[in-house]
C-alpha atoms as a PDB file:
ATOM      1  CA  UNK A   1       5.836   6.419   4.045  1.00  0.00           C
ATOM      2  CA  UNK A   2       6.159   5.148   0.560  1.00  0.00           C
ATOM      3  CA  UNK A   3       3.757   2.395  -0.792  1.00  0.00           C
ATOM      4  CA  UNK A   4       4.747   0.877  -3.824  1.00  0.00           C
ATOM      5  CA  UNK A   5       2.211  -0.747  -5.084  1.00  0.00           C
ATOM      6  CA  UNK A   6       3.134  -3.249  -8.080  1.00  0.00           C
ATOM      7  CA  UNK A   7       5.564  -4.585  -4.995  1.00  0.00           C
ATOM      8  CA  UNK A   8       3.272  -4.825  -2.778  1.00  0.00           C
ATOM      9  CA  UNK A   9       5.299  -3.237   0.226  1.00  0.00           C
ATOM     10  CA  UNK A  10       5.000  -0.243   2.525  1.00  0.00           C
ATOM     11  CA  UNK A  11       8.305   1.803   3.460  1.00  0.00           C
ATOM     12  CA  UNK A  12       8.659   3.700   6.190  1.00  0.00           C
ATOM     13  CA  UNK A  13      11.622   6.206   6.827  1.00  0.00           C
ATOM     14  CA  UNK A  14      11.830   6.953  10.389  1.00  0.00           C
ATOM     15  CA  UNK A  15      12.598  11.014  11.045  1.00  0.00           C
ATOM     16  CA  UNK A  16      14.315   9.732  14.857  1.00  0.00           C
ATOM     17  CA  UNK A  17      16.415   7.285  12.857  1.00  0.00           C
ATOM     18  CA  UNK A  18      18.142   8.618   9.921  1.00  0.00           C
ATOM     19  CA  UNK A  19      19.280   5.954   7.051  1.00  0.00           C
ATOM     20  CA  UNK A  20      16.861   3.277   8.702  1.00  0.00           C
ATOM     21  CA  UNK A  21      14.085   2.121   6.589  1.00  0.00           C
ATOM     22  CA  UNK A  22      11.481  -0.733   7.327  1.00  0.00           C
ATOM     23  CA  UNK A  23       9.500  -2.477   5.606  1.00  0.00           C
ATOM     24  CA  UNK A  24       6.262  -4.748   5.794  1.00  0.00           C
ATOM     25  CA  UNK A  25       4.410  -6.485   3.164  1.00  0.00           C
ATOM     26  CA  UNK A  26       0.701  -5.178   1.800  1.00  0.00           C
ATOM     27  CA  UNK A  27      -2.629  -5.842  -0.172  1.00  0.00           C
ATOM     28  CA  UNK A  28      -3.979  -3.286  -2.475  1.00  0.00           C
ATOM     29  CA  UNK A  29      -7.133  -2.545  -4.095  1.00  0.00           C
ATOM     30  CA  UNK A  30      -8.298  -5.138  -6.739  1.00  0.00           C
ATOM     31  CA  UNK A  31      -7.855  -4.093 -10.581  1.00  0.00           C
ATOM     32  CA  UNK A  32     -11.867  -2.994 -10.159  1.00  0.00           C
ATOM     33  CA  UNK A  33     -11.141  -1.245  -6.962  1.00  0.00           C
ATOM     34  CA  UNK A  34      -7.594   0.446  -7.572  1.00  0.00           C
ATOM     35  CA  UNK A  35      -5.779   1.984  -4.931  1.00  0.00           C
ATOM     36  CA  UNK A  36      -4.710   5.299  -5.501  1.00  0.00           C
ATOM     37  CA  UNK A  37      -1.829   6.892  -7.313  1.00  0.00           C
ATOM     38  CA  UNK A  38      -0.049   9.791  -5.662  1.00  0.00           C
ATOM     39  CA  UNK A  39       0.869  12.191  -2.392  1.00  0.00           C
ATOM     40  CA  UNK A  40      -1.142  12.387   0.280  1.00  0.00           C
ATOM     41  CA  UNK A  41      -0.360  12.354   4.544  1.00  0.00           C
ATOM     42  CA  UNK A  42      -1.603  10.390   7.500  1.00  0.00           C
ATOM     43  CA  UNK A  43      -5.010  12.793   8.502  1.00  0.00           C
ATOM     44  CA  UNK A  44      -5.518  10.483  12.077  1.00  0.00           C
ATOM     45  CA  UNK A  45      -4.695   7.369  13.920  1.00  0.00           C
ATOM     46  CA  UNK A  46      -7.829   5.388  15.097  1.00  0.00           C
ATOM     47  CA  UNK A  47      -7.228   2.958  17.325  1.00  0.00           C
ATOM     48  CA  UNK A  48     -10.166  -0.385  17.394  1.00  0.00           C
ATOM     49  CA  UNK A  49     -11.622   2.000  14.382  1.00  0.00           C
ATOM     50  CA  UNK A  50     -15.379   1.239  13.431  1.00  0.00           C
ATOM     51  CA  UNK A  51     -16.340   0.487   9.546  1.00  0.00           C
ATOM     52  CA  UNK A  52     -18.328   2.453   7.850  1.00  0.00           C
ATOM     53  CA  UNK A  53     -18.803   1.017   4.502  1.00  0.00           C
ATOM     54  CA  UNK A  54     -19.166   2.523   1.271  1.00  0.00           C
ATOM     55  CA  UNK A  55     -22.518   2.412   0.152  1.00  0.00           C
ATOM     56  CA  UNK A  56     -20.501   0.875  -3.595  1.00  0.00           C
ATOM     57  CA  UNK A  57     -19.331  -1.797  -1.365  1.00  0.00           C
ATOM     58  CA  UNK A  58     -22.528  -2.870   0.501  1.00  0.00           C
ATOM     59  CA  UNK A  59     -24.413  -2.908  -2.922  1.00  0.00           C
ATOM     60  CA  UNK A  60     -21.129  -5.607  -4.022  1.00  0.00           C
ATOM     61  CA  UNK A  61     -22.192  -7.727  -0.978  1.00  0.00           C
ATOM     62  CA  UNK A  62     -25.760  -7.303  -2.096  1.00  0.00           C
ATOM     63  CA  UNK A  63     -25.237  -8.411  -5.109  1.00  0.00           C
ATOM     64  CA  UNK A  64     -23.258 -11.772  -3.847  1.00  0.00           C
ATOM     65  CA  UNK A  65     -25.988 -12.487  -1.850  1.00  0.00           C
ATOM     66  CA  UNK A  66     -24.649 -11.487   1.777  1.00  0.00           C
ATOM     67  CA  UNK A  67     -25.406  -8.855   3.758  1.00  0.00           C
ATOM     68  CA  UNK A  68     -23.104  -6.040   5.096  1.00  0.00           C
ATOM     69  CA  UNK A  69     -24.585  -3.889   7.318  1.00  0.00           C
ATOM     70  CA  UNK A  70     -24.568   0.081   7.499  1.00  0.00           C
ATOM     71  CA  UNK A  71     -22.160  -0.310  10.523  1.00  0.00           C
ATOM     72  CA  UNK A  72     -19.304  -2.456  11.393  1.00  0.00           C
ATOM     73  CA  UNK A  73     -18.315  -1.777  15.319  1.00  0.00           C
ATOM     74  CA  UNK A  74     -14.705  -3.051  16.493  1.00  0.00           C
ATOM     75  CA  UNK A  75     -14.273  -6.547  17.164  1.00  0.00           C
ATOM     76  CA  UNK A  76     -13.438  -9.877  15.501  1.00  0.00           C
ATOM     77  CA  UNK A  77     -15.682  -8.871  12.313  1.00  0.00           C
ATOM     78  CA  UNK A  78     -14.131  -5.598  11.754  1.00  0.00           C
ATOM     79  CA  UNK A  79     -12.229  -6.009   8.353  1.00  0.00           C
ATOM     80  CA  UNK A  80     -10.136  -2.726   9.313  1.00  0.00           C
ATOM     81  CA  UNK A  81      -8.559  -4.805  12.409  1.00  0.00           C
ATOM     82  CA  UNK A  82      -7.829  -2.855  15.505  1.00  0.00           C
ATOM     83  CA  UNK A  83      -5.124  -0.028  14.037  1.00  0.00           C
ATOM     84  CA  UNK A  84      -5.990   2.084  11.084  1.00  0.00           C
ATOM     85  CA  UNK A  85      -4.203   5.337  10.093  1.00  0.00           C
ATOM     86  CA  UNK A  86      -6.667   7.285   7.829  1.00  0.00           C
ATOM     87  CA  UNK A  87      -5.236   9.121   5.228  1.00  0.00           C
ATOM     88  CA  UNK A  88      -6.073  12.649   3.581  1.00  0.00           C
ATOM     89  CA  UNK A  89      -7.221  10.652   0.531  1.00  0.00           C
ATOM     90  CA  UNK A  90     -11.050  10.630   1.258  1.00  0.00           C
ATOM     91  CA  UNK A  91     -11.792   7.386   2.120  1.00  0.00           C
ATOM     92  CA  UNK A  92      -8.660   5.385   2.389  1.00  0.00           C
ATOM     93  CA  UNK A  93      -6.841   4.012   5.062  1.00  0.00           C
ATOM     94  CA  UNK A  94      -3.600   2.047   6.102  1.00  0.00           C
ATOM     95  CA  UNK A  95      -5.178  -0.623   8.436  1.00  0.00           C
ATOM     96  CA  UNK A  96      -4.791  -3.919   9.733  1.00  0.00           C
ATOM     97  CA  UNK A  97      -7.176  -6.969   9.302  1.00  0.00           C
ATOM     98  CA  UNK A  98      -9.289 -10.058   9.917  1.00  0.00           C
ATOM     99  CA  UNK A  99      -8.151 -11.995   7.239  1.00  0.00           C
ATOM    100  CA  UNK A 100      -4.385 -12.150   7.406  1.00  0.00           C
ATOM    101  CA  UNK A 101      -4.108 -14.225   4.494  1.00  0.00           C
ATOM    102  CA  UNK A 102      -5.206 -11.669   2.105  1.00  0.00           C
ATOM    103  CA  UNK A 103      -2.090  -9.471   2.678  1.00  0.00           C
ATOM    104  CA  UNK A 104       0.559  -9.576   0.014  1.00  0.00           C
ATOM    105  CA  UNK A 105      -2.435  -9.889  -3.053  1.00  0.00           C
ATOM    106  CA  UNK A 106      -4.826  -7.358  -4.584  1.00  0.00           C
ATOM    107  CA  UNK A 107      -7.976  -8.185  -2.058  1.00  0.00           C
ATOM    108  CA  UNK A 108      -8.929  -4.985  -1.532  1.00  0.00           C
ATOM    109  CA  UNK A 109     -11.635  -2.029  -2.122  1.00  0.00           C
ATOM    110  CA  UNK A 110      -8.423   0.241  -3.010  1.00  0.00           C
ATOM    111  CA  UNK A 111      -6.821   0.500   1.419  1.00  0.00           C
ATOM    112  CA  UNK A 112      -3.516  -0.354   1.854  1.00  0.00           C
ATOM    113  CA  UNK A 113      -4.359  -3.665   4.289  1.00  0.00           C
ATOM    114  CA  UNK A 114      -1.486  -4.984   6.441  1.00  0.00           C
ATOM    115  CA  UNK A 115      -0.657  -7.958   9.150  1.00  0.00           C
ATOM    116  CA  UNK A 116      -2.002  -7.318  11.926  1.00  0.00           C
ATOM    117  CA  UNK A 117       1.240  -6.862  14.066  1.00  0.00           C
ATOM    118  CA  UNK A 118       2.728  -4.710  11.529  1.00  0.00           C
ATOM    119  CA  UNK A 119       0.493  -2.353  11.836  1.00  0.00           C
ATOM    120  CA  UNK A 120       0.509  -2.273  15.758  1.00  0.00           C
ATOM    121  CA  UNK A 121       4.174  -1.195  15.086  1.00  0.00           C
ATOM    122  CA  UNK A 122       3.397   0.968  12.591  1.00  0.00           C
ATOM    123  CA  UNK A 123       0.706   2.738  14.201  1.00  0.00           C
ATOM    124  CA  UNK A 124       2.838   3.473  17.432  1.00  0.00           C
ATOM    125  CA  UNK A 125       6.056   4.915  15.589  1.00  0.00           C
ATOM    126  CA  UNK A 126       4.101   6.949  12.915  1.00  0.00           C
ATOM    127  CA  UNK A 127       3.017  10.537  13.949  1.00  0.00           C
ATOM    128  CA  UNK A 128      -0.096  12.110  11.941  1.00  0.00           C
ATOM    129  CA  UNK A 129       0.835  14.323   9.174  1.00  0.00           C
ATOM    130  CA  UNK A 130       3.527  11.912   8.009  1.00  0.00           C
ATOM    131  CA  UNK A 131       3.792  12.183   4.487  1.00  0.00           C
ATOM    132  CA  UNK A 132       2.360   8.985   2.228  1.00  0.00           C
ATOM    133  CA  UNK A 133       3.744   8.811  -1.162  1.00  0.00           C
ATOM    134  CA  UNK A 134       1.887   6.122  -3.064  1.00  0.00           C
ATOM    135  CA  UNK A 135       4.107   5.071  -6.241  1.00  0.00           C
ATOM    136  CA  UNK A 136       3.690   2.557  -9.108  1.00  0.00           C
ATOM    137  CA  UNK A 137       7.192   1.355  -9.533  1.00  0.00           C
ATOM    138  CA  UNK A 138       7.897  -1.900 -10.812  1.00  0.00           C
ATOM    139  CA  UNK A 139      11.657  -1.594 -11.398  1.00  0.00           C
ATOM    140  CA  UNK A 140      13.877  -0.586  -8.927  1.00  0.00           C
ATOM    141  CA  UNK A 141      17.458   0.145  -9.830  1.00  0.00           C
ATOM    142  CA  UNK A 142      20.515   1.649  -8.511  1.00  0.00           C
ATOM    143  CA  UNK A 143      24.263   0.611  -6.966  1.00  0.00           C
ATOM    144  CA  UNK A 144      24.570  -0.293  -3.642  1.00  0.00           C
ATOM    145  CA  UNK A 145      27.333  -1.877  -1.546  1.00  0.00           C
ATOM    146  CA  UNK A 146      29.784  -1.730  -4.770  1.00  0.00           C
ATOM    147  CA  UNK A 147      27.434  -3.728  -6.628  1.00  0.00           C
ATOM    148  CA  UNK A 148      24.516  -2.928  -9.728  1.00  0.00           C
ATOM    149  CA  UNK A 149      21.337  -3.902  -8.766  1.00  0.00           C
ATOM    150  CA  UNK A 150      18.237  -4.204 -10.768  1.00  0.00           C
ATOM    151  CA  UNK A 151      14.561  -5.672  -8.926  1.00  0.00           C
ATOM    152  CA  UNK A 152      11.872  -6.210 -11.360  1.00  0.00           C
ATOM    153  CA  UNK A 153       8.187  -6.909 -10.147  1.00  0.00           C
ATOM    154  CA  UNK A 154       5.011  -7.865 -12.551  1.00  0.00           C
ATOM    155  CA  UNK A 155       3.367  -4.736 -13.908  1.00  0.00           C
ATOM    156  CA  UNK A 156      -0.241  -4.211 -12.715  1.00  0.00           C
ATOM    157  CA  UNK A 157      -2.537  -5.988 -14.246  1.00  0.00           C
ATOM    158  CA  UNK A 158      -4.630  -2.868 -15.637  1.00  0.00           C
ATOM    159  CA  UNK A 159      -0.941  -1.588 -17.448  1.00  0.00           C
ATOM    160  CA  UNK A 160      -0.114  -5.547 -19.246  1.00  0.00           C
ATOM    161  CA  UNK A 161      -2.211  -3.602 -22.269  1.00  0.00           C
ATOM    162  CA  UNK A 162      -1.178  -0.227 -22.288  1.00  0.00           C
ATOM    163  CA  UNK A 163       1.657  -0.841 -24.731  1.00  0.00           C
ATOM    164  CA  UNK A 164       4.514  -0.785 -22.465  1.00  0.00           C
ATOM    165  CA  UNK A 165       7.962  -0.946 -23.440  1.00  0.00           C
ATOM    166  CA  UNK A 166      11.466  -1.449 -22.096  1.00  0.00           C
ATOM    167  CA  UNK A 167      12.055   1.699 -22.531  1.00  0.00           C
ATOM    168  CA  UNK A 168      11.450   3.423 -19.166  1.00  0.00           C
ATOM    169  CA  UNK A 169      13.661   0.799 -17.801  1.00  0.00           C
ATOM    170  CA  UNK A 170      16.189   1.499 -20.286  1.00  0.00           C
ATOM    171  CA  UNK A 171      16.384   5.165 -19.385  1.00  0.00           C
ATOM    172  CA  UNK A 172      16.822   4.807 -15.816  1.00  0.00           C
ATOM    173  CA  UNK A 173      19.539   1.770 -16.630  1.00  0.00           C
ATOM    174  CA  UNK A 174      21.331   4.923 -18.616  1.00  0.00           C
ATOM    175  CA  UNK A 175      20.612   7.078 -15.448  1.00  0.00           C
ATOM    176  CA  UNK A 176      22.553   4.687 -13.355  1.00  0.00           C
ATOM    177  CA  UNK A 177      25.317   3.427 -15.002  1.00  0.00           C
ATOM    178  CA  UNK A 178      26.147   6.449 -16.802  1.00  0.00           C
ATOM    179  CA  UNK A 179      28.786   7.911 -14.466  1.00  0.00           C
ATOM    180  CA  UNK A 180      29.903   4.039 -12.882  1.00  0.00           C
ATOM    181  CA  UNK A 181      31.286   1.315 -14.803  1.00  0.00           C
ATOM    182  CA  UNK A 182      29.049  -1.995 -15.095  1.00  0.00           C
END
């Protein structure tokens, strides 16, 4: 599995299927709750999983005035949805939801929230120890299909003042082009 986070998307390369990938769209932690940088693999697979929330969060609720108890069971109130595949990263999880509308924005406390029914397909394909790299990469570029292609997607907000340039992009235009002809 490869997230890429800036493109909000989850890849996964199937072992049983070589050259196939698929892909579903995600939410991410908000710039106050980032989700993770780097490699980690898929520790369990929890089927109608119970929420246990962070005493950081419940304190947020707290402060907003609602309440959040110590212990959310599974059900229609569950925020985790009915699949979740927990990851070695302490704490985080791929999981579904009960707000479908979230996914495809930065909504969340730094898990890697997805529909509902991508999940479910997820979760039964996905064997645990699968590998999750999770990647900041904005630019994607390479040739396929006798063609140059270049995707670009907004930098995170938290890197907009970190003095980026062009020239990581640059470099990996070089990387690419050097032995074809554009």
């Amino acid at each position: 599995i490869v997230i890429n986070l800036p493109e909000l998307r989850l890849y996964y390369f199937p072992e049983d299927r070589p050259g196939w990938v698929i892909t579903h769209p995600i939410s991410i932690g908000r710039m106050d709750w980032r989700t993770p940088l780097g490699v980690s693999h898929v520790q369990s697979k929890v089927l109608n999983p119970t929420w246990y929330p962070p005493e950081s969060i419940r304190m947020e609720y707290e402060l907003d005035n609602r309440s959040l108890p110590k212990i959310v069971p599974p059900g229609p109130n569950n925020p985790l949805g009915n699949h979740a595949l927990r990851l070695s990263l302490p704490g985080y999880l791929i999981h579904g939801t009960n707000k479908p509308s979230g996914v495809g924005m930065r909504v969340t406390h730094g898990c890697i929230r997805m529909f509902p029914e991508d999940i479910e397909a997820l979760f039964s394909r996905v064997p645990v120890d699968t590998p999750v790299h999770i990647v900041n990469q904005p630019y994607k570029i390479g040739w396929a299909e006798g063609g140059f292609y270049l995707e670009a997607h907004p930098l995170l907000e938290e890197e907009l003042n970190n003095g980026w340039t062009m020239t990581a992009l640059t470099r990996a235009y070089v990387l690419a082009t050097e032995e074809h002809k554009v």
